[in-house]
C-alpha atoms as a PDB file:
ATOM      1  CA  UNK A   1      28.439 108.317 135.523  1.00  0.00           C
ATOM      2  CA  UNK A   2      27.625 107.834 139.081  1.00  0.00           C
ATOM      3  CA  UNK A   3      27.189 110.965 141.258  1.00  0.00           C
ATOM      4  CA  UNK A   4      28.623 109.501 144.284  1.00  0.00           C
ATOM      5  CA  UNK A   5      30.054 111.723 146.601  1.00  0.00           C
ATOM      6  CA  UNK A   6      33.145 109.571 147.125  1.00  0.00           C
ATOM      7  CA  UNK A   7      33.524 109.486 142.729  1.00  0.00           C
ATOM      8  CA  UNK A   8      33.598 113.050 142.699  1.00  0.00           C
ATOM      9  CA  UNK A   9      36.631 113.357 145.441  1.00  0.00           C
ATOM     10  CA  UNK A  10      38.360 110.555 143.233  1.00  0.00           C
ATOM     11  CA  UNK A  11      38.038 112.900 140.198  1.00  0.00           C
ATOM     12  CA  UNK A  12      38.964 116.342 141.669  1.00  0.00           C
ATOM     13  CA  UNK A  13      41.775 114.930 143.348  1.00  0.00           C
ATOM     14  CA  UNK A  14      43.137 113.487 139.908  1.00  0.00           C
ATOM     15  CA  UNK A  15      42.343 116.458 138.397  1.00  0.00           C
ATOM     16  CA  UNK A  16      44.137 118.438 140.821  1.00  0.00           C
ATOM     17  CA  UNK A  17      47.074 116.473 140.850  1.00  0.00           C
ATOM     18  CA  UNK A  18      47.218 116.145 136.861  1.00  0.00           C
ATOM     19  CA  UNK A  19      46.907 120.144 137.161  1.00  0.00           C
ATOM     20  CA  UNK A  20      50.224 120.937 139.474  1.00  0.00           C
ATOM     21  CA  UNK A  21      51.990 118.465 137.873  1.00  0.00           C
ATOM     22  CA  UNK A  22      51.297 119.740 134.507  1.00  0.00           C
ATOM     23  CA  UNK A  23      52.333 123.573 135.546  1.00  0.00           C
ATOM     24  CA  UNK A  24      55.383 121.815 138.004  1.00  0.00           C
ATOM     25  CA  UNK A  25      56.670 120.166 134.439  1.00  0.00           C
ATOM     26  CA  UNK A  26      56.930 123.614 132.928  1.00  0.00           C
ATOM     27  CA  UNK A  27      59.305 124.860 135.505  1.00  0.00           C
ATOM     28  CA  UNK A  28      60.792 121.543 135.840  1.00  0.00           C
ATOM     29  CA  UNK A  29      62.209 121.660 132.161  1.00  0.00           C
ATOM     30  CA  UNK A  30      63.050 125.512 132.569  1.00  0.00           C
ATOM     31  CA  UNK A  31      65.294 123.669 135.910  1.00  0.00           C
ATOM     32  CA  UNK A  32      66.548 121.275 134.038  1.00  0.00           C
ATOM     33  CA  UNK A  33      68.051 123.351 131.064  1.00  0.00           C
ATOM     34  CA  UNK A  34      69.132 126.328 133.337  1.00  0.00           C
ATOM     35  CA  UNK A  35      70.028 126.018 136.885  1.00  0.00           C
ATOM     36  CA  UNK A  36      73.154 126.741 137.813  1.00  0.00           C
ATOM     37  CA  UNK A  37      73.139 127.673 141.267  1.00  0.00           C
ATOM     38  CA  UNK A  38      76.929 129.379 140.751  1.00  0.00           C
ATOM     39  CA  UNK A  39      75.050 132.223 138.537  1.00  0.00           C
ATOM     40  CA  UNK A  40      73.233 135.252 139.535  1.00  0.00           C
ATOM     41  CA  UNK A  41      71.808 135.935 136.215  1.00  0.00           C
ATOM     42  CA  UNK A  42      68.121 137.133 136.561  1.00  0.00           C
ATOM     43  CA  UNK A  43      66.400 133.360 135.425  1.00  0.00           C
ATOM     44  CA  UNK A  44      68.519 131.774 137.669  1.00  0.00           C
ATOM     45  CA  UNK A  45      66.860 134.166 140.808  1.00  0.00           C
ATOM     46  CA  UNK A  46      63.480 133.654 139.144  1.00  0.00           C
ATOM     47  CA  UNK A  47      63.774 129.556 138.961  1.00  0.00           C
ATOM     48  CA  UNK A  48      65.262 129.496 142.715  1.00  0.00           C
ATOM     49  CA  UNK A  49      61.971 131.539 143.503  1.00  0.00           C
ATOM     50  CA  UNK A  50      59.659 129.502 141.570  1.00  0.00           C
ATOM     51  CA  UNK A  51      61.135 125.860 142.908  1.00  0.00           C
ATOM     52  CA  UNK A  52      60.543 126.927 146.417  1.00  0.00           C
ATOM     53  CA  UNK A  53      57.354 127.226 145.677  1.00  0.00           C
ATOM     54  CA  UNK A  54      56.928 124.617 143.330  1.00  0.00           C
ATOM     55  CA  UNK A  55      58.450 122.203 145.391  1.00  0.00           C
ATOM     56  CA  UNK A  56      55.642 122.776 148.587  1.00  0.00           C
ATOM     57  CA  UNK A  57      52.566 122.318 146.063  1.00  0.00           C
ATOM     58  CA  UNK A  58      54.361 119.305 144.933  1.00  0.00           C
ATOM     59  CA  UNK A  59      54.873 117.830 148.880  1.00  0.00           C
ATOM     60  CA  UNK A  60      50.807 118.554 149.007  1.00  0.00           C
ATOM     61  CA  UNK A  61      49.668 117.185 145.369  1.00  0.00           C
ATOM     62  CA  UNK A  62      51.987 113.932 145.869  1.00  0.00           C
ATOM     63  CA  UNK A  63      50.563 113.976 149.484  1.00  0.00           C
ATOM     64  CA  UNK A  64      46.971 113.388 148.351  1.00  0.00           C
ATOM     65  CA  UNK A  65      48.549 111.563 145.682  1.00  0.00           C
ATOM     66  CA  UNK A  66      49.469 108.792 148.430  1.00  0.00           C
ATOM     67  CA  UNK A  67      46.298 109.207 150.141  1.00  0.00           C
ATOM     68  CA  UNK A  68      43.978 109.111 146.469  1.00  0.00           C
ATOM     69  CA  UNK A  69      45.118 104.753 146.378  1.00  0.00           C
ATOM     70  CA  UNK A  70      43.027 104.554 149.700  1.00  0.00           C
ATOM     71  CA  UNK A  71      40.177 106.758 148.612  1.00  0.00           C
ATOM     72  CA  UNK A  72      40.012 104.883 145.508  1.00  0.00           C
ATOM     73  CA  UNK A  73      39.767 101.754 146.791  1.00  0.00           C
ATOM     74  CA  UNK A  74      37.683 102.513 149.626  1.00  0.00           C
ATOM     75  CA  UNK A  75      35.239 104.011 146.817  1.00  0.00           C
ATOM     76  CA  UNK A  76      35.101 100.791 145.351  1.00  0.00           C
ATOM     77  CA  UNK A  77      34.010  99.108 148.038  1.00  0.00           C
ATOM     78  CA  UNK A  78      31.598 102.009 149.007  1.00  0.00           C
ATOM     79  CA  UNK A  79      30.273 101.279 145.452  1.00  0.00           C
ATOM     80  CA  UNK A  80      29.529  97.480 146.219  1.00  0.00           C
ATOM     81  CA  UNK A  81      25.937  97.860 146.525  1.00  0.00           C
ATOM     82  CA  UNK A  82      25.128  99.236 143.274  1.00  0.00           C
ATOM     83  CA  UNK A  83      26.138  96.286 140.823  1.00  0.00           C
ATOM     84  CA  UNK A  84      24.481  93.093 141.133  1.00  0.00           C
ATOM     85  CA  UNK A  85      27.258  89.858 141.856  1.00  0.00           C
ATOM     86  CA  UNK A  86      29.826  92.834 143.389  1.00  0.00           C
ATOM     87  CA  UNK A  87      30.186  91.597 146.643  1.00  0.00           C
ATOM     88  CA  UNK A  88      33.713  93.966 147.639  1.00  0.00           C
ATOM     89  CA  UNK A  89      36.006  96.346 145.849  1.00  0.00           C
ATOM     90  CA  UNK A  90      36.898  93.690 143.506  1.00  0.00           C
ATOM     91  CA  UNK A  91      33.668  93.304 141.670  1.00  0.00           C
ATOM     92  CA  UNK A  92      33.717  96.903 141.727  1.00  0.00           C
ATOM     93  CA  UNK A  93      36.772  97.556 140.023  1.00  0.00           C
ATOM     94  CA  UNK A  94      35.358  94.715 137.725  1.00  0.00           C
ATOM     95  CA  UNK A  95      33.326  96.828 135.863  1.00  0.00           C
ATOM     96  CA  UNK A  96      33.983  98.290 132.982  1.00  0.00           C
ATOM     97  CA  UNK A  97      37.958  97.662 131.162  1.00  0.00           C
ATOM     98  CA  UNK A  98      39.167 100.848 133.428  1.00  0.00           C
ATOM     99  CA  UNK A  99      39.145  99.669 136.889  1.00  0.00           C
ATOM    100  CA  UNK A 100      42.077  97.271 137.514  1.00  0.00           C
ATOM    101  CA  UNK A 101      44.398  99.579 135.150  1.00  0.00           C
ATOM    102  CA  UNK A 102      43.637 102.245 137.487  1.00  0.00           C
ATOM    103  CA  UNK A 103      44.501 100.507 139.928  1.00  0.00           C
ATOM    104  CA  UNK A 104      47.923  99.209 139.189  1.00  0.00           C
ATOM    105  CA  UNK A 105      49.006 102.783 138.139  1.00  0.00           C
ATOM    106  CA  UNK A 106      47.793 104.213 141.380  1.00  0.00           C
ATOM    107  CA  UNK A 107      49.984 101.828 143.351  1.00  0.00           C
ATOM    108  CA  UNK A 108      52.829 102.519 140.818  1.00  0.00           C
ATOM    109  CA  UNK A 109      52.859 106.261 141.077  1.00  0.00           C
ATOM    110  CA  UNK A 110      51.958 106.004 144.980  1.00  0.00           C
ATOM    111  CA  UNK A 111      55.737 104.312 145.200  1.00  0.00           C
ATOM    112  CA  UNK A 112      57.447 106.972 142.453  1.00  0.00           C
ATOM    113  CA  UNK A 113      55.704 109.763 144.339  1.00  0.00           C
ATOM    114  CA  UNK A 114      56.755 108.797 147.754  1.00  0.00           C
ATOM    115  CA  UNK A 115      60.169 108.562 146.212  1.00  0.00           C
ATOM    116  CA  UNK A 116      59.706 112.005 145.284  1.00  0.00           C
ATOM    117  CA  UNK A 117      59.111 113.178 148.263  1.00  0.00           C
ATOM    118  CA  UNK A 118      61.980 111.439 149.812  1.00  0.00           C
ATOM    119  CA  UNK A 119      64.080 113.134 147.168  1.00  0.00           C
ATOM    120  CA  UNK A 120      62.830 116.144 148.005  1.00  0.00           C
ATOM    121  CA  UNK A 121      62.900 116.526 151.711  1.00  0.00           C
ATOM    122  CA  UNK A 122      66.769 115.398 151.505  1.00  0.00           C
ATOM    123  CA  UNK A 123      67.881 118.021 148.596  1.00  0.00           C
ATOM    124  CA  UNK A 124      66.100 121.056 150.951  1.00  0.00           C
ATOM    125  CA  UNK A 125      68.615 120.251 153.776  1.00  0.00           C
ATOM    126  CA  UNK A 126      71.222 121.260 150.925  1.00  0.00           C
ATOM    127  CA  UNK A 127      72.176 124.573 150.962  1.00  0.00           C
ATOM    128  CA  UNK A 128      72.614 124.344 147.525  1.00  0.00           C
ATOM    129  CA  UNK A 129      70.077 122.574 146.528  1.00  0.00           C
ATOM    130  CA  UNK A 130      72.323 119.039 145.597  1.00  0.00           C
ATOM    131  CA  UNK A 131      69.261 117.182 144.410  1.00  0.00           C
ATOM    132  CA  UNK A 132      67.096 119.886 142.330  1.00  0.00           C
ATOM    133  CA  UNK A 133      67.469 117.970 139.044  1.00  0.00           C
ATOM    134  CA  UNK A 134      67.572 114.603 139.920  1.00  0.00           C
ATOM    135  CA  UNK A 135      64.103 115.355 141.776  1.00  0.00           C
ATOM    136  CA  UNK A 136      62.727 117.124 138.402  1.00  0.00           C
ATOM    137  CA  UNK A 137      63.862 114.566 135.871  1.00  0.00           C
ATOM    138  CA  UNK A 138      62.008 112.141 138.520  1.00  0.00           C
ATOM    139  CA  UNK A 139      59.156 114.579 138.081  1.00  0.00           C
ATOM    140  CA  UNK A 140      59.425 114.316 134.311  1.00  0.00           C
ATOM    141  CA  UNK A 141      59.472 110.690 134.359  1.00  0.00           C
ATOM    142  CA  UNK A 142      56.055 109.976 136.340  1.00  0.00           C
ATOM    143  CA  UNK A 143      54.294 112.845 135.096  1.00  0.00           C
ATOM    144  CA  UNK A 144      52.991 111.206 132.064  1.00  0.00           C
ATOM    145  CA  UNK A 145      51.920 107.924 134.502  1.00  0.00           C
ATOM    146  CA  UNK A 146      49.457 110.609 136.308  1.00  0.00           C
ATOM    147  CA  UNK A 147      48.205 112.180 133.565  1.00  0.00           C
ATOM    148  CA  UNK A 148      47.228 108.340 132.351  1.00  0.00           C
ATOM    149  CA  UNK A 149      45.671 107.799 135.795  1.00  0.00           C
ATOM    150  CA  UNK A 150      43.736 111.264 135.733  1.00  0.00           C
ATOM    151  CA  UNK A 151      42.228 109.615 132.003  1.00  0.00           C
ATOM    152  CA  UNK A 152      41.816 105.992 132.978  1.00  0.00           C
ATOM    153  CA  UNK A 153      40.270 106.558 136.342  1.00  0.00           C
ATOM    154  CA  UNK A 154      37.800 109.142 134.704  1.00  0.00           C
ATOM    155  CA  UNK A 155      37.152 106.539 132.123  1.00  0.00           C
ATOM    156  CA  UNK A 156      36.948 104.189 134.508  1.00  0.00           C
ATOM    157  CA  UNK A 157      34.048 106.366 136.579  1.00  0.00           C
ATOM    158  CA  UNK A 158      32.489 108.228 133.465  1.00  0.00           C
ATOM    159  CA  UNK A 159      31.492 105.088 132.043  1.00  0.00           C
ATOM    160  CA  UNK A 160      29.987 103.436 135.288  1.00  0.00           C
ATOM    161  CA  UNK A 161      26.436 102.542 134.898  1.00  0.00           C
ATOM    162  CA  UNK A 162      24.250 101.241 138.201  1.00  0.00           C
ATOM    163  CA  UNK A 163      22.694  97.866 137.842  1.00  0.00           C
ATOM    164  CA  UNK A 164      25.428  95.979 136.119  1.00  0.00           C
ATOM    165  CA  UNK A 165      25.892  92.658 136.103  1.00  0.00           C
ATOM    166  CA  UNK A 166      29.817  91.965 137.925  1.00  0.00           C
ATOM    167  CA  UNK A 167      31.733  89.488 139.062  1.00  0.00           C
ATOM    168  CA  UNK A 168      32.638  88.472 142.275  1.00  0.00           C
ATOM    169  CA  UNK A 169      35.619  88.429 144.132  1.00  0.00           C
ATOM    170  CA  UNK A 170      35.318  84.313 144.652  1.00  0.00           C
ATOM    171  CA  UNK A 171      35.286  83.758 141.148  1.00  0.00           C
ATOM    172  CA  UNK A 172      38.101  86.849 140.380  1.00  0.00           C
ATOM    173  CA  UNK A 173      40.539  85.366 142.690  1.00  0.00           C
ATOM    174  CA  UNK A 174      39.453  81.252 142.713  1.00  0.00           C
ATOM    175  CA  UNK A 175      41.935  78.766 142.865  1.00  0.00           C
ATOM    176  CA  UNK A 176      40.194  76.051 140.671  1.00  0.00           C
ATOM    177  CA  UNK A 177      40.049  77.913 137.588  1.00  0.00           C
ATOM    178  CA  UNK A 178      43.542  79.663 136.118  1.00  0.00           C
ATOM    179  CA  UNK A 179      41.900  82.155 134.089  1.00  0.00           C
ATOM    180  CA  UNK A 180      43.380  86.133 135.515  1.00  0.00           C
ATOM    181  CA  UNK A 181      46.022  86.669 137.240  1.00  0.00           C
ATOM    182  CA  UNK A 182      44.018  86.756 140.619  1.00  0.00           C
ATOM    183  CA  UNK A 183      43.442  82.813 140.232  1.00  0.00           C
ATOM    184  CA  UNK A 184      47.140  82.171 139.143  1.00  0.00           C
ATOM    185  CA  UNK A 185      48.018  84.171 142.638  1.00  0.00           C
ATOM    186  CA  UNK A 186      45.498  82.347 144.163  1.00  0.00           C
ATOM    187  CA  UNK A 187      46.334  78.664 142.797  1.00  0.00           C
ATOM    188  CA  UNK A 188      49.794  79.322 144.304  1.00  0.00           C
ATOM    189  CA  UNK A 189      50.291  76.573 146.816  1.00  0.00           C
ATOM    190  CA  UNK A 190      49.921  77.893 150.119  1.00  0.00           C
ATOM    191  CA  UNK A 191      53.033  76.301 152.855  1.00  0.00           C
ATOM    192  CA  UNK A 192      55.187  77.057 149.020  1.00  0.00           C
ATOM    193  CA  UNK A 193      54.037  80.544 149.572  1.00  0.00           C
ATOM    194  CA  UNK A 194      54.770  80.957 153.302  1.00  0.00           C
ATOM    195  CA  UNK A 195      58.140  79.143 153.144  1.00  0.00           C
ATOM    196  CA  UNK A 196      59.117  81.747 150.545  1.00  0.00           C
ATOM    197  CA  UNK A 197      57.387  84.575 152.076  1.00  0.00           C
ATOM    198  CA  UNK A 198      59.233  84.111 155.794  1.00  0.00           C
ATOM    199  CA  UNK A 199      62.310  83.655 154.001  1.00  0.00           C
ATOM    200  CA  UNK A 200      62.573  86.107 152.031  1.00  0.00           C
ATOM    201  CA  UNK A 201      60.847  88.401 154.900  1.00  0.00           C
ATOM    202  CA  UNK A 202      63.813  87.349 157.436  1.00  0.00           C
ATOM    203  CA  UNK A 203      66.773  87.974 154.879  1.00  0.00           C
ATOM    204  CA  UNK A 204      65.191  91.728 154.055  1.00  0.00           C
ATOM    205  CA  UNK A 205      65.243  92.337 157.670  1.00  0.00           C
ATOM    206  CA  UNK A 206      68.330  91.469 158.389  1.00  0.00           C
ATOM    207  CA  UNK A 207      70.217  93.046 155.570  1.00  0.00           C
ATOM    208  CA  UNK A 208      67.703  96.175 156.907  1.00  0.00           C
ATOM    209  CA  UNK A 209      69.222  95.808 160.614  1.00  0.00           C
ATOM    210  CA  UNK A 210      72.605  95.158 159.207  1.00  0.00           C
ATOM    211  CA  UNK A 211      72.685  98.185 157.282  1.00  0.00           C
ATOM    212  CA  UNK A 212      70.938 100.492 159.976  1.00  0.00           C
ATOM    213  CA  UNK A 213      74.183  99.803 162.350  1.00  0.00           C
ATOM    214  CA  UNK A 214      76.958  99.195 159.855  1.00  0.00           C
ATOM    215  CA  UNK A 215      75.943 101.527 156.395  1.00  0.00           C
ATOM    216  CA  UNK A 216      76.756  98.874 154.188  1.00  0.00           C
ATOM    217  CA  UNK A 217      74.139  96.793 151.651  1.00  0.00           C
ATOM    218  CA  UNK A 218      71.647  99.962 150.976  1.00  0.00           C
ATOM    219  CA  UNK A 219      71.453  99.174 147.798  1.00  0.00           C
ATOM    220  CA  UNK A 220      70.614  95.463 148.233  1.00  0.00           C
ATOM    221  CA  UNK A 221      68.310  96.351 151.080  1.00  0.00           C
ATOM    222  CA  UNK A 222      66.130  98.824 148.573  1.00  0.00           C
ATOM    223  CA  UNK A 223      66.193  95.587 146.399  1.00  0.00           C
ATOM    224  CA  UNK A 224      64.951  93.431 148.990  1.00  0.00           C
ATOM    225  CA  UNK A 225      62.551  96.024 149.913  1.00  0.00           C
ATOM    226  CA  UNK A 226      60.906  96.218 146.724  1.00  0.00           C
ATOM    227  CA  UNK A 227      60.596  91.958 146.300  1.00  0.00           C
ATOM    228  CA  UNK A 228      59.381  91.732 149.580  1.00  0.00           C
ATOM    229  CA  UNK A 229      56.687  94.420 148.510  1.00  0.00           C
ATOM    230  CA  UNK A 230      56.028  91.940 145.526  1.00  0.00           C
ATOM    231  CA  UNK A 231      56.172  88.693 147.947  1.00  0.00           C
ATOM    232  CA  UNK A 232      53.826  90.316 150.124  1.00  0.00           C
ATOM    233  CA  UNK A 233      50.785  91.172 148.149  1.00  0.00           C
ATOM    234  CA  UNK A 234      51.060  87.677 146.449  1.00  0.00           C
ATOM    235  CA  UNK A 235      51.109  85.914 150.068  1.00  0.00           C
ATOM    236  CA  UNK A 236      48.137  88.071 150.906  1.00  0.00           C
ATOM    237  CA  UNK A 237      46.102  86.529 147.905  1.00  0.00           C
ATOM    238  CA  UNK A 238      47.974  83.098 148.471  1.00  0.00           C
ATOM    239  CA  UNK A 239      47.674  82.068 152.027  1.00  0.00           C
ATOM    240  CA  UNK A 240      47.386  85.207 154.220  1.00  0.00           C
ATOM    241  CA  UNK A 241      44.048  86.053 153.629  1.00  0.00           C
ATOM    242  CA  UNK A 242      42.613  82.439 154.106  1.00  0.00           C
ATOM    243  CA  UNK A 243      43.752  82.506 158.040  1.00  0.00           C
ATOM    244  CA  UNK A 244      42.082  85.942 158.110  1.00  0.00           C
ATOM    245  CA  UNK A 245      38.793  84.662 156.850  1.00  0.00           C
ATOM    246  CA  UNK A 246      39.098  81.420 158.252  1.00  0.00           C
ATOM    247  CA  UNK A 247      38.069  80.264 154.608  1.00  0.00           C
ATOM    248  CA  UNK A 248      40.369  77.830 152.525  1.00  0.00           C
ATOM    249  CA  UNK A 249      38.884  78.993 149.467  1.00  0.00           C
ATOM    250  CA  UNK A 250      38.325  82.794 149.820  1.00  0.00           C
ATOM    251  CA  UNK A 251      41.536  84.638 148.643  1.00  0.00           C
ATOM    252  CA  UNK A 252      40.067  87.944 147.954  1.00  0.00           C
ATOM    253  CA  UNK A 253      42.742  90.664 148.862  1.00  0.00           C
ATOM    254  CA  UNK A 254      39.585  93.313 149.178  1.00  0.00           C
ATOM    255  CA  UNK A 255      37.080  91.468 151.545  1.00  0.00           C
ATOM    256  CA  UNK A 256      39.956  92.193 154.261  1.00  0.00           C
ATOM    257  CA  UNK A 257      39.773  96.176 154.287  1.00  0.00           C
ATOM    258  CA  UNK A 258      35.856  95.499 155.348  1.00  0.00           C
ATOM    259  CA  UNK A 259      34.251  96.533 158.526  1.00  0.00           C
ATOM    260  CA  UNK A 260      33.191  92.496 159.380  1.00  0.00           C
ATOM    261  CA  UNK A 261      37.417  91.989 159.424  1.00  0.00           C
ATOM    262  CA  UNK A 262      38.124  95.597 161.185  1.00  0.00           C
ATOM    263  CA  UNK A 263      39.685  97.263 158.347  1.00  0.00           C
ATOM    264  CA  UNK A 264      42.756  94.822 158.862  1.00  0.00           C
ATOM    265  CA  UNK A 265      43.181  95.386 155.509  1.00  0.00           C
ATOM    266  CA  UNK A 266      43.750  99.068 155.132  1.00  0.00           C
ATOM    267  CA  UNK A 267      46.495  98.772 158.064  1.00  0.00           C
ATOM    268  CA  UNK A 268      48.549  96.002 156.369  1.00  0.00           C
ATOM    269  CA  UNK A 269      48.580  98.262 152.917  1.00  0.00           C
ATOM    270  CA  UNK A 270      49.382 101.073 154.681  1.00  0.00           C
ATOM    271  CA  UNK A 271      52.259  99.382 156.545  1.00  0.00           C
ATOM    272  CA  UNK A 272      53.496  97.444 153.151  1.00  0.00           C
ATOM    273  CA  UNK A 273      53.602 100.815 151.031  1.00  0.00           C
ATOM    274  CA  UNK A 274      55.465 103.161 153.458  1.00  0.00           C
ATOM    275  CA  UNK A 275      57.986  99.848 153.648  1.00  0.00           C
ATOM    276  CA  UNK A 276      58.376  99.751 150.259  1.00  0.00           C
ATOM    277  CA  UNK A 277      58.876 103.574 149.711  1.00  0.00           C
ATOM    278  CA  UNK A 278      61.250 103.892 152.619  1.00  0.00           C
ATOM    279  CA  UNK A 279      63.070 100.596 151.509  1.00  0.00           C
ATOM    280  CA  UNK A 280      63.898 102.404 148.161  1.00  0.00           C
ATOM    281  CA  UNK A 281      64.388 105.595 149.542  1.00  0.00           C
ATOM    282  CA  UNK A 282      67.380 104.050 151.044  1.00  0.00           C
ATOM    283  CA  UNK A 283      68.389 103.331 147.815  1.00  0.00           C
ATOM    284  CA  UNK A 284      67.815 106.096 145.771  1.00  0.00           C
ATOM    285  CA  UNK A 285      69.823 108.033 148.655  1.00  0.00           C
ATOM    286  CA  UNK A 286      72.999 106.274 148.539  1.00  0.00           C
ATOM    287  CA  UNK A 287      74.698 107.376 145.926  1.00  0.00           C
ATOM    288  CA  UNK A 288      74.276 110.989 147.054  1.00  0.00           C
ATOM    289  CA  UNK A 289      75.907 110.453 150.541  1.00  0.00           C
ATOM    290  CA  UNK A 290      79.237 111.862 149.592  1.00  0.00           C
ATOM    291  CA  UNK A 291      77.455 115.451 148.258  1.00  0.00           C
ATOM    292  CA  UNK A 292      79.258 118.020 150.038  1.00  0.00           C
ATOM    293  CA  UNK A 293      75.756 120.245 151.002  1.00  0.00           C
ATOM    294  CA  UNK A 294      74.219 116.677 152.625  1.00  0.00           C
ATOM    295  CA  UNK A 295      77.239 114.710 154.029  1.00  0.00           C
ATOM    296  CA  UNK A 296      76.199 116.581 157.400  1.00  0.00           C
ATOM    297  CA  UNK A 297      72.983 114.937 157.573  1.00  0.00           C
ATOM    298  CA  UNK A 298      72.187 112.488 154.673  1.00  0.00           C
ATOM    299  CA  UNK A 299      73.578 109.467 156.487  1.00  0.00           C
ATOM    300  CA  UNK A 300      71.127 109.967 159.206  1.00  0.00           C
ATOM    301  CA  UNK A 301      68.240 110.573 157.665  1.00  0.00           C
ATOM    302  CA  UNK A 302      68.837 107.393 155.002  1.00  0.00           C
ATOM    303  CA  UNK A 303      69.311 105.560 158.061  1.00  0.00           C
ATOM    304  CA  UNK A 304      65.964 106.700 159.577  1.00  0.00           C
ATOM    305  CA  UNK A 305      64.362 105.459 156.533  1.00  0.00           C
ATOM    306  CA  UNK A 306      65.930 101.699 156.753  1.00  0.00           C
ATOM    307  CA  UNK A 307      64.810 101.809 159.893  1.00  0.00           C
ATOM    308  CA  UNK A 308      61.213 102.710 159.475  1.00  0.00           C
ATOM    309  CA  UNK A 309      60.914 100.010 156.547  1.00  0.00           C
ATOM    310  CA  UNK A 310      62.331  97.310 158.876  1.00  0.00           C
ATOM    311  CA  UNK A 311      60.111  98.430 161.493  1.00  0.00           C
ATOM    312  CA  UNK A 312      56.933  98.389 158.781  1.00  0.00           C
ATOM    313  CA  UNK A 313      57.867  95.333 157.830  1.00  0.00           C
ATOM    314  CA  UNK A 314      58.569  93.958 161.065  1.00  0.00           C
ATOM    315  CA  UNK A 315      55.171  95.230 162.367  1.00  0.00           C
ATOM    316  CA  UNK A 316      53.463  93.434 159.120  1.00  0.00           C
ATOM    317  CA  UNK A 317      54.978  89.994 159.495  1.00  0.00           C
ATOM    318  CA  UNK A 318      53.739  90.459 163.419  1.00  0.00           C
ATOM    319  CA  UNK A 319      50.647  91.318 162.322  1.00  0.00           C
ATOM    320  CA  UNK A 320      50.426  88.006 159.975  1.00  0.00           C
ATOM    321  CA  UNK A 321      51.819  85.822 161.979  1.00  0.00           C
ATOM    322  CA  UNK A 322      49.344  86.724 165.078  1.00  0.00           C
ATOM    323  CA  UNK A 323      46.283  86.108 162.523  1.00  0.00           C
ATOM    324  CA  UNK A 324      47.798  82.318 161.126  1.00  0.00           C
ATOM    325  CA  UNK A 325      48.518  81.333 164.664  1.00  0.00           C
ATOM    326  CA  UNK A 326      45.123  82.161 166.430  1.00  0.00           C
ATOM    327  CA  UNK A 327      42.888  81.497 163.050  1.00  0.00           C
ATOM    328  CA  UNK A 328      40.617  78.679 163.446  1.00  0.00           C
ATOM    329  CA  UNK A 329      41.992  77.491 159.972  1.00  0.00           C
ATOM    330  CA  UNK A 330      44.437  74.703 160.142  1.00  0.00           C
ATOM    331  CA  UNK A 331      45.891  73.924 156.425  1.00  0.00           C
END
């Protein structure tokens, strides 16, 4: 193991978060068998004591949950140095069988967590407390996905060794050799990839506007939402990333969150995930709009989430757009 300062944040963050989930879980069954908010038996009083509380440790541990995808990747990158051929975070998360794993369930429970916390912030505008065990089950469901990143990512660490012979990201994410799927992404054809990225990008925005004014397609726009999401971090690999080097052959999605591109990078994630989590927050919403406790004020705040998507979104397909026109690359 590697006693980098940045390794051991990763790992008492995970640890931390595995921890409160683990002890949330416990309550969160206890809420799940027993609440009934109509009864003033004594466990009833104890559980509406304990998911007060329960429910503000969770807002912080899924709060550092969001922010551990960022440290984690900006830990790989800090890493670069110490393995020969790592050139960026990917090369990084090349060693070892951990790294990429870790990865895709970080960004996996970053999106289920932020739904949480959407979840949550609507049912405590309830008097009642509408949404207590749809927000638990949630709980339940992507409780076992952070436990697995707690052991992958200290796998993934643990077994890091300096001086190890990587790969780099040009050879990771090439387009002349189909052999991951970084080089399928990669081998996409680029004007296929922008047609279908603008397209789509215009139709989720729309539906986004059209549901901000009228209240109708929430559902489709949280679909939208979540393919654009998909679009979007295949176009970055695809063709976004070559007008941002100026490279036609370097597709790395990594090299972008470096100081020599002014951590472009980190701003385009950060404006693609809270899309995507407000996008499906919109839909995950809906169907509670009609709750008696939340009619007051749950059509306003689902409608400040569509709008905050379509406004990420908006301000990512700016941000794009600004980079392919004044590149120096002409495809």
């Amino acid at each position: 193991m590697i006693l980098h300062p940045t390794v051991i944040a990763n790992l008492l963050a995970a640890y931390i978060a595995s921890g409160m989930v683990l002890y949330a879980v416990f309550y969160g069954v206890q809420i799940l068998k027993s609440w009934d908010i109509q009864n003033g038996h004594e466990l009833q009083l104890v559980l509406e004591r304990k998911t007060y509380l329960i429910s503000t440790l969770l807002s912080y541990v899924f709060g550092l949950q969001l922010l551990s995808l960022f440290l984690y990747i900006f830990t790989a990158d800090n890493l670069t140095p110490l393995f020969v051929g790592a050139m960026c975070a990917a090369g990084t998360l090349n060693v070892g069988s951990f790294g990429y794993p870790t990865l895709v369930l970080k960004i996996v429970n970053f999106i289920v967590a932020g739904l949480w916390l959407v979840l949550n912030v609507a049912d405590n505008q309830g008097y009642d407390y509408p949404l207590i065990k749809k927000k638990y089950l949630l709980l339940a469901f992507v409780a076992p996905f952070i436990i697995m990143e707690t052991v992958l990512e200290s796998a993934y660490f643990m077994s890091m060794e300096a001086d190890v012979i990587t790969s780099c990201c040009g050879s990771l994410f090439s387009s002349e050799r189909v052999t991951g799927i970084g080089s399928e992404m990669a081998s996409l054809p680029a004007l296929t990839m922008m047609w279908i990225f603008y397209s789509v990008m215009v139709c989720t925005l729309i539906c986004g506007i059209v549901f901000y004014f009228k209240g109708i397609g929430g559902y489709l726009y949280a679909a939208l939402s979540l393919l654009m999401f998909v679009i979007s971090l295949i176009s970055i690999v695809s063709f976004i990333s070559l007008y941002i080097y100026e490279l036609p052959t370097h597709h790395c999605p990594f090299c972008i969150i470096m100081e020599e591109y002014h951590y472009l990078g980190y701003l385009l994630y950060i404006l693609l995930f809270g899309a995507v989590v407000s996008g499906l927050g919109v839909g995950a919403l809906s169907p509670f709009r009609q709750v008696e406790s939340l009619q007051a004020m749950l059509g306003g705040f689902i409608g400040k989430l569509a709008l905050a998507s379509v406004i990420l979104y908006a301000v990512f397909t700016a941000l794009v757009t600004y980079k392919i026109v004044f590149s120096n690359l002409i495809m």
